[in-house]
N, C-alpha and C. Protein backbone atom coordinates (compact mmCIF):
# COMPACT_ATOMS: atom_id res chain seq x y z
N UNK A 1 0.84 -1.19 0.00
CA UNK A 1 0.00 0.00 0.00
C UNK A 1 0.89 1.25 0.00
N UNK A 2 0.66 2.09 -0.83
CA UNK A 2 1.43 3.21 -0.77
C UNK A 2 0.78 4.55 -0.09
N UNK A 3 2.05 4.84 0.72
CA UNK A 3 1.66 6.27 1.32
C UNK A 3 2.79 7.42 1.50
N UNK A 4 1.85 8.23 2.12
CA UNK A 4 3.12 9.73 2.09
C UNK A 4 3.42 9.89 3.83
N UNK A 5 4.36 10.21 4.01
CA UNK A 5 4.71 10.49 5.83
C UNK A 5 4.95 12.35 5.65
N UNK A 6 4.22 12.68 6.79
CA UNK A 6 4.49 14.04 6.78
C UNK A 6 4.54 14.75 8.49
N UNK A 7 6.13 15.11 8.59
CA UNK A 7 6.62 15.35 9.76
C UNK A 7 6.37 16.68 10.19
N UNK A 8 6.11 17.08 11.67
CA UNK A 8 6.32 18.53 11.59
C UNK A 8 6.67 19.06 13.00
N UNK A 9 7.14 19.93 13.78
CA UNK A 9 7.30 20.46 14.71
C UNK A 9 8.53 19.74 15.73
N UNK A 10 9.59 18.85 14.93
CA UNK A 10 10.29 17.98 15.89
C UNK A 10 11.01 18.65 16.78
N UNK A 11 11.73 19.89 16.79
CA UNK A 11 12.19 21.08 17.02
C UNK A 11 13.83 20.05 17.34
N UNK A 12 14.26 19.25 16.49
CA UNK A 12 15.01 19.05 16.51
C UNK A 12 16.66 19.87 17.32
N UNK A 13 17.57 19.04 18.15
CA UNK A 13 18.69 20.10 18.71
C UNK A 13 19.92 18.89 19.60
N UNK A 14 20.47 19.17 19.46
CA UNK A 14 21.92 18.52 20.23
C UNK A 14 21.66 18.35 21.74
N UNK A 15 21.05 19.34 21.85
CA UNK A 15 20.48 19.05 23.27
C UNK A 15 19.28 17.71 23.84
N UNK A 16 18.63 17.69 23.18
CA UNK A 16 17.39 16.96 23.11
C UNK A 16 17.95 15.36 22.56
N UNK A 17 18.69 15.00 22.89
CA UNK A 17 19.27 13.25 22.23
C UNK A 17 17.95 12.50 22.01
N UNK A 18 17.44 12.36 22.99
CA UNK A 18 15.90 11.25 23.09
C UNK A 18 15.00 11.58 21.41
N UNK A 19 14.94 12.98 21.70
CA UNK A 19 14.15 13.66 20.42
C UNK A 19 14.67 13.13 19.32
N UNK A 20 16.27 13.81 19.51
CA UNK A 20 17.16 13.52 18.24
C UNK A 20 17.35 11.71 17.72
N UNK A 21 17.41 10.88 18.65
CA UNK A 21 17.63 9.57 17.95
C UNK A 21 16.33 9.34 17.54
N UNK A 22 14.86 9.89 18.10
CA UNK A 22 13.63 9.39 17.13
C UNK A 22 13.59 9.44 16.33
N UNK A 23 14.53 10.92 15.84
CA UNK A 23 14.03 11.38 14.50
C UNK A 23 14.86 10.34 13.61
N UNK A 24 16.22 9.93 13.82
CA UNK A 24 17.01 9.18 12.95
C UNK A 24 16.41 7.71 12.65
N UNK A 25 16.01 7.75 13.90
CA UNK A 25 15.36 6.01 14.04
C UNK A 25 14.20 6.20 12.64
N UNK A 26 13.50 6.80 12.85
CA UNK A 26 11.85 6.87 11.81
C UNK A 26 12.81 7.49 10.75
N UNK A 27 14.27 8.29 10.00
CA UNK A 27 14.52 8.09 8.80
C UNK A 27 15.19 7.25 8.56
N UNK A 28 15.54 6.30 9.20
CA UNK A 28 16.23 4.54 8.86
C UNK A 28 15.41 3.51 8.90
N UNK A 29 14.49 3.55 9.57
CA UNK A 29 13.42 2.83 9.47
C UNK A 29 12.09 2.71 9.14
N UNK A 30 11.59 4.23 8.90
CA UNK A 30 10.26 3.99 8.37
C UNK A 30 10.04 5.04 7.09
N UNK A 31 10.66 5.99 7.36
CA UNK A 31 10.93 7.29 5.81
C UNK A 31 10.99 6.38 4.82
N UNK A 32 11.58 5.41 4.73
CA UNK A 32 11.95 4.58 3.29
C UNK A 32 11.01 4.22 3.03
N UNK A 33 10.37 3.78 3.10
CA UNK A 33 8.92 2.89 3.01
C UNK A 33 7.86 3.55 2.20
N UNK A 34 8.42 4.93 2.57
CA UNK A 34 6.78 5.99 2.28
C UNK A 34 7.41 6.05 0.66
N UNK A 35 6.62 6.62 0.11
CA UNK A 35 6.40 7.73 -1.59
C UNK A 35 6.98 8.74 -1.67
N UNK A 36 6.77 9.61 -0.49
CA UNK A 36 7.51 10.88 -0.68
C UNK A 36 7.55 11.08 1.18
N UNK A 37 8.15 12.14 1.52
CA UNK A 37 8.52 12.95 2.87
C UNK A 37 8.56 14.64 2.52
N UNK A 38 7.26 14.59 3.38
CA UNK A 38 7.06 16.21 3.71
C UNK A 38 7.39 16.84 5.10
N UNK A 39 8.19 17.78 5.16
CA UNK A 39 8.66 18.18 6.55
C UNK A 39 7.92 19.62 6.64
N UNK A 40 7.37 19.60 7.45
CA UNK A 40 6.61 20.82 7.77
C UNK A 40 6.63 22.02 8.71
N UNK A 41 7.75 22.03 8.90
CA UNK A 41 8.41 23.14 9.45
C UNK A 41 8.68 22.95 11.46
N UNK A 42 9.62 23.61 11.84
CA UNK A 42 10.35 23.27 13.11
C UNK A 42 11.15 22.04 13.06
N UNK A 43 11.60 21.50 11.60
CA UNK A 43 12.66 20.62 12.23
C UNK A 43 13.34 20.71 13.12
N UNK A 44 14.24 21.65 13.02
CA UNK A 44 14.83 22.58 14.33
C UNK A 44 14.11 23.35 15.09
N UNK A 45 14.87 23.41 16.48
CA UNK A 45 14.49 24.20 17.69
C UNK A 45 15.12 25.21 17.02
N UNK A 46 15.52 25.41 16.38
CA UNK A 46 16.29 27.12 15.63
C UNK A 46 17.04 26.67 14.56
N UNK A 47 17.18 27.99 13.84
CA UNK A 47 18.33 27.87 12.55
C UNK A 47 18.65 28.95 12.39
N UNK A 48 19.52 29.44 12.42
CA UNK A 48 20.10 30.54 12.59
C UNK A 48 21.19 30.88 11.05
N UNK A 49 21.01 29.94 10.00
CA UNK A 49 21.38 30.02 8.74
C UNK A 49 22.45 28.57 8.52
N UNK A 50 22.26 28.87 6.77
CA UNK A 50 23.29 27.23 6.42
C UNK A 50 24.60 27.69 6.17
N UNK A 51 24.88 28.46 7.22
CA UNK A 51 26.31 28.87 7.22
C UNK A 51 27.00 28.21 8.69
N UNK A 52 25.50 27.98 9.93
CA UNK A 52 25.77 27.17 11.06
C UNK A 52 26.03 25.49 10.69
N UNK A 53 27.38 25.32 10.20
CA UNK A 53 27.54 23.65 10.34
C UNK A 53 28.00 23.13 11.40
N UNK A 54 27.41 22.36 11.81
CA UNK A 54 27.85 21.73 13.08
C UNK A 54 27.94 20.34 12.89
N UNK A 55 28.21 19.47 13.26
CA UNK A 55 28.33 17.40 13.62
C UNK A 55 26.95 17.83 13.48
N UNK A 56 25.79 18.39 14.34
CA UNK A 56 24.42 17.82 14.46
C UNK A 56 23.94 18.47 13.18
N UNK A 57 24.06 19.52 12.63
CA UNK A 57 23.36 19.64 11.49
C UNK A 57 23.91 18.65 10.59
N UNK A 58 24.84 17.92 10.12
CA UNK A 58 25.79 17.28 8.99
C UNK A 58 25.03 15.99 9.49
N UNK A 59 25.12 15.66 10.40
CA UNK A 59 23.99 14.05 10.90
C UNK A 59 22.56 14.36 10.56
N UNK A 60 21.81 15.50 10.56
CA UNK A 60 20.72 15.57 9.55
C UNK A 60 20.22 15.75 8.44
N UNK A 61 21.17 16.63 8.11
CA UNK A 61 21.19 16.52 6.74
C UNK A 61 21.45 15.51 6.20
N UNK A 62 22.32 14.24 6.42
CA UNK A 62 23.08 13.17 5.83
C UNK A 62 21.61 12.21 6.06
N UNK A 63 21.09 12.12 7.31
CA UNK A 63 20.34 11.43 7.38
C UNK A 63 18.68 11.71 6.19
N UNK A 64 18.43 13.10 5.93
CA UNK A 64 17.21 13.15 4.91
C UNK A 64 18.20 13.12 3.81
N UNK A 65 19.55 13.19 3.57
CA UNK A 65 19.69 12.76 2.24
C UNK A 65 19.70 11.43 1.83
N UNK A 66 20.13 10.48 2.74
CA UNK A 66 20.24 9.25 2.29
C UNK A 66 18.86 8.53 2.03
N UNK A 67 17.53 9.34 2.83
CA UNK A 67 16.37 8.88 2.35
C UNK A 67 16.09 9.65 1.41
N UNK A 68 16.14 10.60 0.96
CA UNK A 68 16.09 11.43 -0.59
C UNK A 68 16.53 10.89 -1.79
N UNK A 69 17.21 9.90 -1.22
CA UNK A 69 17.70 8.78 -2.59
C UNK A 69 16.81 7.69 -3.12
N UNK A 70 15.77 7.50 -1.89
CA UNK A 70 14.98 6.69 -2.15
C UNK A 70 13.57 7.15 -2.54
N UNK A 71 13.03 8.23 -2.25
CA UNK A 71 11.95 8.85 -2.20
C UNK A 71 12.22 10.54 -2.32
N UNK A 72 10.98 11.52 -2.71
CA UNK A 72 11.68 12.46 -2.74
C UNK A 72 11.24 13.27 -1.38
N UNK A 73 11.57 14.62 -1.01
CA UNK A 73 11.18 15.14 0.33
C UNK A 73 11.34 16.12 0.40
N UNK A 74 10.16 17.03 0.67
CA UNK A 74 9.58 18.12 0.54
C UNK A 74 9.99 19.24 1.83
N UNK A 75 10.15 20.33 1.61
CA UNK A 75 10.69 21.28 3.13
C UNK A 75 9.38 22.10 3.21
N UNK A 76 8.88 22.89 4.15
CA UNK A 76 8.04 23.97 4.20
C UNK A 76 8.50 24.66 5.71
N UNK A 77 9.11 25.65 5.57
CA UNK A 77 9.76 26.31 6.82
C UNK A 77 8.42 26.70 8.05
N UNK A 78 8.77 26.53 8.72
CA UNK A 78 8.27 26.26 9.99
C UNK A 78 8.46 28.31 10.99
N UNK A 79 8.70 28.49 11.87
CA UNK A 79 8.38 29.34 12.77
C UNK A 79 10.03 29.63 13.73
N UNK A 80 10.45 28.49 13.35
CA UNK A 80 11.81 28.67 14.31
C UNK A 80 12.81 27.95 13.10
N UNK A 81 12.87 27.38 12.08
CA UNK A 81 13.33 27.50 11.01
C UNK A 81 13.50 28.12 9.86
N UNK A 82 12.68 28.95 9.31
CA UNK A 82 12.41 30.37 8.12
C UNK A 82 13.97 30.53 7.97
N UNK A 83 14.95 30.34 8.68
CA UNK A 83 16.18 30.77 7.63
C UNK A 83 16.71 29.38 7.20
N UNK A 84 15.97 28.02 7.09
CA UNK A 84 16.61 27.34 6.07
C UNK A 84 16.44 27.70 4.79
N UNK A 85 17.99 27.49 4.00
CA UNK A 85 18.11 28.34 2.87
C UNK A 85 18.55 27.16 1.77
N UNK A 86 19.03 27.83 0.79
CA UNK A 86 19.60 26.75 -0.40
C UNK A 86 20.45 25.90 -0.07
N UNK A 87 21.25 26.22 0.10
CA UNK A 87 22.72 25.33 0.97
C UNK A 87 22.11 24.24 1.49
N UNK A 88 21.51 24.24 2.64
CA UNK A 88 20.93 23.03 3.19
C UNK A 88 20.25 22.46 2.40
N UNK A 89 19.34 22.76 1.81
CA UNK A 89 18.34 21.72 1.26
C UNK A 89 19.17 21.49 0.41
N UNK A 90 20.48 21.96 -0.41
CA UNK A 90 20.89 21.07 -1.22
C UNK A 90 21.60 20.14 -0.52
N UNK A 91 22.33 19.99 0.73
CA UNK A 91 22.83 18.88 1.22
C UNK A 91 22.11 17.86 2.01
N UNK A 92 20.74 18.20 1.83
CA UNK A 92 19.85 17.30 2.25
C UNK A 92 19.24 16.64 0.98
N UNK A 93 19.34 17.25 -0.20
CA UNK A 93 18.62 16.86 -1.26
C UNK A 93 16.95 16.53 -1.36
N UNK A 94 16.37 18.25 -0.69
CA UNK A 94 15.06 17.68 -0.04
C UNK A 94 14.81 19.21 -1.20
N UNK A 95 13.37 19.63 -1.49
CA UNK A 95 13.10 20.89 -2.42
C UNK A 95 12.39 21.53 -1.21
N UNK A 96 12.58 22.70 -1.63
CA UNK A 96 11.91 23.74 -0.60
C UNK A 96 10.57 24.17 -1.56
N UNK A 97 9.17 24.56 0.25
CA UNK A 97 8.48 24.63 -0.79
C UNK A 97 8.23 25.92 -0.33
N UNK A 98 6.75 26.63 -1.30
CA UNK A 98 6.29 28.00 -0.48
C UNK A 98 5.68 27.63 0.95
N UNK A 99 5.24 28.74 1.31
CA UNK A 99 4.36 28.41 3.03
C UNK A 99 3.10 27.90 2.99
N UNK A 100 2.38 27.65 2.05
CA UNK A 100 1.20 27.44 1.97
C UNK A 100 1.10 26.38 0.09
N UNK A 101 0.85 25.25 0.07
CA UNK A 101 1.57 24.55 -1.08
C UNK A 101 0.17 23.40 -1.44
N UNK A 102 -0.14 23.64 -2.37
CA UNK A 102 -0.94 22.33 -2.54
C UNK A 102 -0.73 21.21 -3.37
N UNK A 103 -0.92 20.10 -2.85
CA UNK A 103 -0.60 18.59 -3.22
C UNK A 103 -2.11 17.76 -3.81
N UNK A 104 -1.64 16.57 -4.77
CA UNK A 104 -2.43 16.18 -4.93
C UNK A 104 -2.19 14.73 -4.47
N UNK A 105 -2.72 14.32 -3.11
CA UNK A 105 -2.46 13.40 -2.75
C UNK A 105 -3.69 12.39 -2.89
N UNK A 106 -2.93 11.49 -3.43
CA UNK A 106 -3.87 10.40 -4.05
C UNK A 106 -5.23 10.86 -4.21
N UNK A 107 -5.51 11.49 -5.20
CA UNK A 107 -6.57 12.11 -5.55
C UNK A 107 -7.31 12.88 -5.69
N UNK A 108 -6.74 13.43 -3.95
CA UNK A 108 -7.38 15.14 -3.08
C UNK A 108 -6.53 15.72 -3.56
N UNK A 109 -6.92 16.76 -3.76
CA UNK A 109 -6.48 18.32 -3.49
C UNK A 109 -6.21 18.52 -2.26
N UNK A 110 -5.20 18.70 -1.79
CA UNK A 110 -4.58 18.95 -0.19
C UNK A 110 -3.50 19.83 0.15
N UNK A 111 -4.26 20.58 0.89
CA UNK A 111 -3.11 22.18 1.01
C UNK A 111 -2.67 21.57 2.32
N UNK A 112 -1.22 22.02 2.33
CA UNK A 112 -0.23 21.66 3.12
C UNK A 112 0.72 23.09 3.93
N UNK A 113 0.78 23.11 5.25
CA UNK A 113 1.48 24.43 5.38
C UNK A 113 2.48 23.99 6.97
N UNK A 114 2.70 24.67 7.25
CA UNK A 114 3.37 25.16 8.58
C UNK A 114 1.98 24.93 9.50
N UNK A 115 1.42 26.44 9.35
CA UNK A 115 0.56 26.76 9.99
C UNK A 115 0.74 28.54 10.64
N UNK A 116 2.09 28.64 11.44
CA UNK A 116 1.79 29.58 11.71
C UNK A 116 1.38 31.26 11.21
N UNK A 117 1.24 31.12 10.02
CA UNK A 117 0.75 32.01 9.47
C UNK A 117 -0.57 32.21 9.41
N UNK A 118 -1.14 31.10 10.14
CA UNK A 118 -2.69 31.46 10.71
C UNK A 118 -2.78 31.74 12.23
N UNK A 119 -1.94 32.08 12.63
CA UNK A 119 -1.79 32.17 14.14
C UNK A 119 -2.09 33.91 14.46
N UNK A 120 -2.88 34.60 13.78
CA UNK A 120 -3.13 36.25 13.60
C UNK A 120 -3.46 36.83 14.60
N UNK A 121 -4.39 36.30 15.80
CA UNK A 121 -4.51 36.59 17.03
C UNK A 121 -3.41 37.06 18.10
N UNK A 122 -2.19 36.14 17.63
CA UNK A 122 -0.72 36.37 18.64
C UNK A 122 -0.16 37.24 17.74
N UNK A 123 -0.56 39.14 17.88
CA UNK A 123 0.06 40.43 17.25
C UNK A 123 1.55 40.32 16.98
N UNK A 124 1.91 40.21 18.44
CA UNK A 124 3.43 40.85 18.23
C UNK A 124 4.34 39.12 17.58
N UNK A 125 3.72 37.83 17.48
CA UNK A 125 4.50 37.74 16.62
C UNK A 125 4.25 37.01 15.41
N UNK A 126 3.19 37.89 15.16
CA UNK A 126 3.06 38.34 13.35
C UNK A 126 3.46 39.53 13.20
N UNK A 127 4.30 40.28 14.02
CA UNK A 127 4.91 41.51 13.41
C UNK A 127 6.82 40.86 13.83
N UNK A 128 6.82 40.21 14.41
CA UNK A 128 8.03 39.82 13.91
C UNK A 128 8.16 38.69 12.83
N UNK A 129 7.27 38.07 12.62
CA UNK A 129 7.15 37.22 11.04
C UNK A 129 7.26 38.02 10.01
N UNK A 130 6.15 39.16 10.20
CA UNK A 130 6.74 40.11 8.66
C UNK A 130 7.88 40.53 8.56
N UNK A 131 8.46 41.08 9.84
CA UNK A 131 9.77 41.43 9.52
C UNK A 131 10.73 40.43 9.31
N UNK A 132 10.91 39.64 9.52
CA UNK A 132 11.78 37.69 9.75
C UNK A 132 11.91 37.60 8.19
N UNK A 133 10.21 37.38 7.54
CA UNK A 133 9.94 36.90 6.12
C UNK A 133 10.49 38.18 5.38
N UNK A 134 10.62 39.31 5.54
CA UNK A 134 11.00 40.22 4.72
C UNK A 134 12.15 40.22 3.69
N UNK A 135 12.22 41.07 3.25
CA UNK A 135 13.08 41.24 2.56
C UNK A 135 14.39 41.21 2.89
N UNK A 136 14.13 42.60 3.96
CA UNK A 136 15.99 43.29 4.08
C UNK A 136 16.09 42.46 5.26
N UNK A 137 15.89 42.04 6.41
CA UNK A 137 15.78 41.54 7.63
C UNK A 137 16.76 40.02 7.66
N UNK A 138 16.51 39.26 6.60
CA UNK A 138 17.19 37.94 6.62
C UNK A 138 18.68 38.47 6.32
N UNK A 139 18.92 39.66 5.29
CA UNK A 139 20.05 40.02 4.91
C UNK A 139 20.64 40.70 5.57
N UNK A 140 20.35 41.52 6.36
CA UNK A 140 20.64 41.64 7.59
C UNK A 140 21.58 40.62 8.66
N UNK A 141 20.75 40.14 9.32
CA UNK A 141 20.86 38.97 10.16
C UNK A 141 22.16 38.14 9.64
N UNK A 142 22.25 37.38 8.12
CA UNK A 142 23.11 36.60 7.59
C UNK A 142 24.30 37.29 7.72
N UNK A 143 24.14 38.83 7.26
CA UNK A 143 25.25 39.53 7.31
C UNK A 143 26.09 39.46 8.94
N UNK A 144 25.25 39.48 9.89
CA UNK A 144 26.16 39.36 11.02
C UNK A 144 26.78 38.39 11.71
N UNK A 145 27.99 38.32 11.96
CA UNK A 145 28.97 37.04 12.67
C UNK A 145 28.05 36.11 12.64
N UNK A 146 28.25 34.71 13.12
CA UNK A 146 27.53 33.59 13.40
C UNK A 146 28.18 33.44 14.75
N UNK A 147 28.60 33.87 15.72
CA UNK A 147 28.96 34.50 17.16
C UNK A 147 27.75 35.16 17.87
N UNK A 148 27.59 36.55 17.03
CA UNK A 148 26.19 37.09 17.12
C UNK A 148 24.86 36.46 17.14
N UNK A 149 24.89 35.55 15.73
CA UNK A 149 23.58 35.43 15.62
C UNK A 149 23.00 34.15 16.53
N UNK A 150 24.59 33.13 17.25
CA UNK A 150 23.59 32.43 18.03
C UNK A 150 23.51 33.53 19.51
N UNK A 151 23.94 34.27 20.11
CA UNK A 151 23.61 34.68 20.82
C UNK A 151 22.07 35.68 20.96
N UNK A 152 21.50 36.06 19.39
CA UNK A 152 20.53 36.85 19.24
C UNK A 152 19.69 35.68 19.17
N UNK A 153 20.08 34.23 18.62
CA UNK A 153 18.67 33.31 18.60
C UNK A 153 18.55 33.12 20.38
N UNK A 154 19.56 32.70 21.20
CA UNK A 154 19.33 32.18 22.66
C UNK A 154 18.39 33.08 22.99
N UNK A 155 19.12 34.75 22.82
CA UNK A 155 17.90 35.65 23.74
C UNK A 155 16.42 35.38 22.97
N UNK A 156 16.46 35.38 22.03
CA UNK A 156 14.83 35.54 21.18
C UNK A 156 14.14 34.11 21.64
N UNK A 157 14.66 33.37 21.84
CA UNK A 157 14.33 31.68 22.50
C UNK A 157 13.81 32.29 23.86
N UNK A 158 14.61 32.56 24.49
CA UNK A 158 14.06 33.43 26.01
C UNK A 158 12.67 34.30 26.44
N UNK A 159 13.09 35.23 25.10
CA UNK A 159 12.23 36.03 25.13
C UNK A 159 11.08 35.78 24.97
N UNK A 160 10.88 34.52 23.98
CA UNK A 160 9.52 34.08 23.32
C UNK A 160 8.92 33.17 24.64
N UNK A 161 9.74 32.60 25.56
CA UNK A 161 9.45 31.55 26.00
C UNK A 161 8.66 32.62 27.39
N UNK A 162 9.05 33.55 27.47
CA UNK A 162 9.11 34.34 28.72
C UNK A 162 7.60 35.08 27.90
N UNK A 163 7.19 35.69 26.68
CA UNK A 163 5.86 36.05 26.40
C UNK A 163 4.88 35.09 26.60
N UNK A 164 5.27 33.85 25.98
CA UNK A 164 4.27 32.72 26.12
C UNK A 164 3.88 32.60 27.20
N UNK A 165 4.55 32.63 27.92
CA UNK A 165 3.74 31.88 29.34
C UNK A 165 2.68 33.09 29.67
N UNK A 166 2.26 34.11 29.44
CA UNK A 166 1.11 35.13 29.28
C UNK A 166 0.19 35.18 27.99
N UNK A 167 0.61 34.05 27.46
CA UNK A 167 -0.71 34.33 26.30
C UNK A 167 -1.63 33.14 26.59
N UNK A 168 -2.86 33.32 26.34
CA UNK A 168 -3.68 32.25 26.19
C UNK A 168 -2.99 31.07 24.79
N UNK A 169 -3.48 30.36 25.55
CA UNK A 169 -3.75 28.65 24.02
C UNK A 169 -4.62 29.58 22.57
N UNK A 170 -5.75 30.26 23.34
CA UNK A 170 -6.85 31.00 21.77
C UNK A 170 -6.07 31.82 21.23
N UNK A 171 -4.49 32.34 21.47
CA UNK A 171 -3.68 33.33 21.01
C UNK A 171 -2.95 32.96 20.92
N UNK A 172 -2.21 31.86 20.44
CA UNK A 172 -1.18 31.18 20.03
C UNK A 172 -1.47 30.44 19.13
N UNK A 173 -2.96 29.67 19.07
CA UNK A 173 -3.47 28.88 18.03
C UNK A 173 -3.43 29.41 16.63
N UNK A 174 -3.89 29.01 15.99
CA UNK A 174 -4.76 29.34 14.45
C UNK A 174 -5.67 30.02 14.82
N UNK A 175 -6.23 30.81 14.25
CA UNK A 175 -7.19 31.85 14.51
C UNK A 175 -8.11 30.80 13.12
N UNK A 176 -9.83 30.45 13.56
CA UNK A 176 -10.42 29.39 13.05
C UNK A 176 -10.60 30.04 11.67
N UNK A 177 -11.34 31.41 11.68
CA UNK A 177 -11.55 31.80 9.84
C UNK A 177 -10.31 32.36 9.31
N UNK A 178 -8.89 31.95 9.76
CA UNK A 178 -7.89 31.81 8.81
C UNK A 178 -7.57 30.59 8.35
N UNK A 179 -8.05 29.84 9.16
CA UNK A 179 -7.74 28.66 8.59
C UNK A 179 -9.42 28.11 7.46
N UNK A 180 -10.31 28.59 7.53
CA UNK A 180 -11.53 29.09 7.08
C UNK A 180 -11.18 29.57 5.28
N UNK A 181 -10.17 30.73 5.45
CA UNK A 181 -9.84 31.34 4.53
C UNK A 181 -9.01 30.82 3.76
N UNK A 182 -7.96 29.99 4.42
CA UNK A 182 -6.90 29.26 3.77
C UNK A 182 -7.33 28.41 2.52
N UNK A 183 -8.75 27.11 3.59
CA UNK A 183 -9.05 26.48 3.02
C UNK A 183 -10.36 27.12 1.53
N UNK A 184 -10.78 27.59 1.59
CA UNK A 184 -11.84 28.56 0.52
C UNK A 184 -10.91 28.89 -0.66
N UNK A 185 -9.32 29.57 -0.18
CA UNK A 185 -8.57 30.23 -1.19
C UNK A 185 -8.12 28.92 -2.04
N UNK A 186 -7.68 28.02 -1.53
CA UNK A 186 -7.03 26.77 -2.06
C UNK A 186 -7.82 25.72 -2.31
């Protein structure tokens, strides 16, 4: 029987081993199996650009490439990933897609996303998404040390973790007629 596997939010990190060997375990043992692999954003607990190589990024990447040989596998940036860039996905040998992408899976029409771009209720950070997704902002950011920029992801990790705990679940979610809208547009 053929099917598609579609991963999302692992927040993958060096820190997290337990996390990290699941994820290797299910692409040695069950990724192969499927048709295709869709990753749907938060592989990583952060990415801070494919200029950060580390042992743990080179063990994931190696690991979706060697199932990319068998099947193909789809990226859609996630909320704490948005700066995976070309570089990586070419050493993963996975295609990047837009944020919002539709598939025709076995038959359906099936829009596929992240998500948090329906999350409109939580203001302040859909005003740092526009600025993140922007233009000048990534070029920016790339432009500075990779010294800098993990120290600007730790604080923004902090920071986010330190707003959350004051927002409701109804303000962090999907806001229902965006996801309403999503589905109507597509």
């Amino acid at each position: 029987m053929a099917y598609t596997l579609f991963i999302s939010d692992l927040h993958l990190s060096a820190e997290r081993e337990d996390i990290a060997q699941c994820f290797f375990d299910f692409m040695k043992n069950e990724a192969p199996t499927a048709e295709a692999l869709y990753i749907l954003g938060d592989l990583f607990e952060v990415w801070i650009g494919d200029d950060n190589v580390t042992q743990f990024s080179n063990k994931v990447a190696a690991a979706i490439n060697a199932v990319s040989k068998l099947l193909p596998v789809y990226f859609i940036h996630g909320n704490r990933d948005f700066a995976i860039g070309k570089d990586f996905a070419a050493r993963c040998n996975m295609r990047l897609l837009p944020e919002q992408y539709v598939i025709n899976l076995y038959g359906r029409k099936t829009l596929i996303s992240h998500g948090d771009e329906l999350c409109t209720r939580d203001i302040q950070y859909m005003k740092f998404r526009k600025k993140a997704r922007g233009w000048w902002w990534p070029k920016l950011m790339i432009a500075l040390p990779l010294s800098m920029r993990r120290k600007l992801a730790t604080e923004g990790r902090e920071t986010s973790k330190n707003n959350q705990q004051y927002l409701s679940e109804e303000i962090m979610d999907v806001t229902q007629s965006e996801v309403v809208a999503a589905m109507n547009k597509y």
